[in-house]
Each structure stands twice: as C-alpha cells, then as structure tokens.
Protein backbone atom coordinates (compact mmCIF):
# COMPACT_ATOMS: atom_id res chain seq x y z
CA UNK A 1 -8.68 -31.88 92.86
CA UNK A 2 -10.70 -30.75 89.81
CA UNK A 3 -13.45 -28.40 90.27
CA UNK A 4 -15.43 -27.68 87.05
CA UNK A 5 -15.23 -23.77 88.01
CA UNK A 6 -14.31 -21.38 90.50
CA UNK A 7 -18.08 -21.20 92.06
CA UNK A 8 -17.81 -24.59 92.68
CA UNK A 9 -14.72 -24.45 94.40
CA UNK A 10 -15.52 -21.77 96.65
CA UNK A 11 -19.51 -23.68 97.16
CA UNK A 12 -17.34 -26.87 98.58
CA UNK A 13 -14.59 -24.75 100.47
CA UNK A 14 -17.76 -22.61 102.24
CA UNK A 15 -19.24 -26.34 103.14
CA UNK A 16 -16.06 -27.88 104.72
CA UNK A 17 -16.40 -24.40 106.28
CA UNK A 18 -19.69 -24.89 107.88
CA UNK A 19 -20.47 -28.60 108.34
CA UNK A 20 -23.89 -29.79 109.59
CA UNK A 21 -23.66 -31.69 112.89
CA UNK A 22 -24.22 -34.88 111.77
CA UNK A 23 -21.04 -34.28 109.40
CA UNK A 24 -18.86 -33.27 111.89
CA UNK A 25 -19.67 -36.38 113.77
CA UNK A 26 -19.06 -38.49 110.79
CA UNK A 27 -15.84 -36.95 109.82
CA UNK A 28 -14.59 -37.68 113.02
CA UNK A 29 -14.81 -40.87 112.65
CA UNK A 30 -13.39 -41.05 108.53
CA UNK A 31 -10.56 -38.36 109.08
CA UNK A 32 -7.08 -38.98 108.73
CA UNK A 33 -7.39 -42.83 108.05
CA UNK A 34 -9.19 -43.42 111.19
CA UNK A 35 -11.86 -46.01 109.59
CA UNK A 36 -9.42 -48.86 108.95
CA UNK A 37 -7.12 -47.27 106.93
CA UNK A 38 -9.60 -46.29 104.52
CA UNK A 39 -8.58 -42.33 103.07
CA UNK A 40 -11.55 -40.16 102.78
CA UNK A 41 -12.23 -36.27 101.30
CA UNK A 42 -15.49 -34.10 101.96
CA UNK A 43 -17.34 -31.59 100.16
CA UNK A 44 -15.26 -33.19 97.17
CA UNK A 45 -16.36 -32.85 93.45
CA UNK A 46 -17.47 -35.73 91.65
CA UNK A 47 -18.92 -34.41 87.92
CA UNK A 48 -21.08 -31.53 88.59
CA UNK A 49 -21.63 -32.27 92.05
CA UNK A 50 -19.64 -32.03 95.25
CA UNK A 51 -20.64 -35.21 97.49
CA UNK A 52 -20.18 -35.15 101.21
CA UNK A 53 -17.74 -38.02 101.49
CA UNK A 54 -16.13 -39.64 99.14
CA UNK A 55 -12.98 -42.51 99.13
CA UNK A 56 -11.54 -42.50 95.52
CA UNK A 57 -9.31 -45.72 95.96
CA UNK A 58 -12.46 -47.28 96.99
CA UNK A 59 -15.00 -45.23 94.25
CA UNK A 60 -17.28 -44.61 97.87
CA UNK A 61 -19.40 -42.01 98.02
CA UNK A 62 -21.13 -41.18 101.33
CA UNK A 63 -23.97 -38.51 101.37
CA UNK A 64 -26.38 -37.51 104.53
CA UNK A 65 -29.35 -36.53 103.70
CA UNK A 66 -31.22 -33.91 106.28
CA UNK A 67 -35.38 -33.69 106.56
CA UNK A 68 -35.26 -31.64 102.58
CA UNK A 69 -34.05 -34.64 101.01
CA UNK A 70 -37.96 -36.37 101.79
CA UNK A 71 -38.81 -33.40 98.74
CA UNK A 72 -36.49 -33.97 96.34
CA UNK A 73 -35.98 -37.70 96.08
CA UNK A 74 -36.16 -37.39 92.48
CA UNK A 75 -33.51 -35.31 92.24
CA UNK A 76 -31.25 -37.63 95.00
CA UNK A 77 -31.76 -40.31 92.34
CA UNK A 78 -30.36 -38.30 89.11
CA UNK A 79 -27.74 -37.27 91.43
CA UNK A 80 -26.88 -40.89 92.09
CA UNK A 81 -26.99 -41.86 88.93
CA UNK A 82 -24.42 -39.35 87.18
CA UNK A 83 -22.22 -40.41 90.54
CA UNK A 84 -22.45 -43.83 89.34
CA UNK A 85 -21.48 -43.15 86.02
CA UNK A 86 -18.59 -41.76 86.97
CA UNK A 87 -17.45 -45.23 88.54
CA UNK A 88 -18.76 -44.74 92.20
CA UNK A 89 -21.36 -46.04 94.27
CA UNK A 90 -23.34 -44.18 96.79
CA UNK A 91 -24.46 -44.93 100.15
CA UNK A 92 -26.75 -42.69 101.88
CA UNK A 93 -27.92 -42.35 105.57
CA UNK A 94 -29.99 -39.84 107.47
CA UNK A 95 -28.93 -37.56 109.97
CA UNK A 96 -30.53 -38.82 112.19
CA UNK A 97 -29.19 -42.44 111.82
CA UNK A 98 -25.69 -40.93 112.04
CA UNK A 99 -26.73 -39.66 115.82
CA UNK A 100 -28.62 -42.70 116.72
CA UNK A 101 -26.55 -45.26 115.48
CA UNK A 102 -23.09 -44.35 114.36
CA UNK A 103 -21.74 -47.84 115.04
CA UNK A 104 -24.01 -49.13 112.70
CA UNK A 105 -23.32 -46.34 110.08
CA UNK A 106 -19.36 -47.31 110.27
CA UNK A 107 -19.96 -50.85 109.96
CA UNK A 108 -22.10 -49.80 106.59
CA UNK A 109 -19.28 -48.07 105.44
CA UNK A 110 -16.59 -50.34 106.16
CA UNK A 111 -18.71 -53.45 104.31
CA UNK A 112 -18.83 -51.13 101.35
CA UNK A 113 -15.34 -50.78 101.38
CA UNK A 114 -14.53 -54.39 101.94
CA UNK A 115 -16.96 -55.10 98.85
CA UNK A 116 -14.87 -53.17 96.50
C-alpha cells in the first residue's frame, strides 16, 4: 500500500476504524471475495485521496456519499476526476440506496466489474 504520508495513513486506518453504517453493510457484502470473486480494499489511497472501496485488478472505485456530499458536489467531481486519471473509474451511491436497495447496488457493482 502507498500512502503519500503518515497522516494519511493513520486518516484511512481511523476510517476502517469507524465505518459509517451504510459501509459496514457494503463491506459485508465485498469482503473476502464474497462478490464473485472480485478482491476489494477500503479506506484505500488512490493519489491524494483515500476512496471507500476500491478493486485494483478491476481499477473500481466505489464511494458512498452521506447527506454533505449534496454541498460539495464540486468538489466530488475534482475528486473523480484525479481518480480517473489515475486509471480508475468511480461509481457512487447514496447511503441511503445502499439500505434500500443493496441488491441493486451489487448488481451495479458487479456490471462494472464485468465491463472492465
């Protein structure tokens, strides 16, 4: 793993720490393999950032955005963009949609992988 410095490598350890709930649901279902195989990471560095799930043999990044991410959409976008520099692509869902529809969120994820 590469972290550009030792702040942001304790920032992603204290998130994998203290997940939000819509996380811990998700990472249920991406842990150890469990989504077809595919291998997953969390709070995992990509440039200056450290994106909530990411699957490098895929180049998949996964990030849920909570009710603060309606203010800073601007931001979410330059975000994206350096991530997709770097050779990934980005799928985002809301919380909310992880709850309410987590079948639906996996089947996202797994036609994102498929479209490598």
């Amino acid at each position: 793993m590469y972290f550009k410095s030792s702040r942001q490598y304790r920032r992603a350890k204290n998130m994998r720490a203290d997940p939000t709930d819509a996380e811990k649901l998700l990472w249920e279902k991406l842990r150890a393999k469990r989504l077809n195989g595919h291998k997953f990471r969390r709070q995992m560095p990509i440039d200056s950032f450290i994106v909530d799930f990411a699957c490098f043999k895929s180049k998949l990044v996964i990030e849920l955005d909570g009710g603060q991410h309606d203010e800073q959409s601007s931001y979410d976008e330059f975000r994206t963009a350096v991530i997709n520099q770097e050779g990934y692509r980005v799928i985002r869902f809301w919380n909310d949609v992880v709850f309410e529809n987590t079948d639906g969120v996996l089947s996202t994820i797994l036609s994102n992988l498929d479209g490598q």
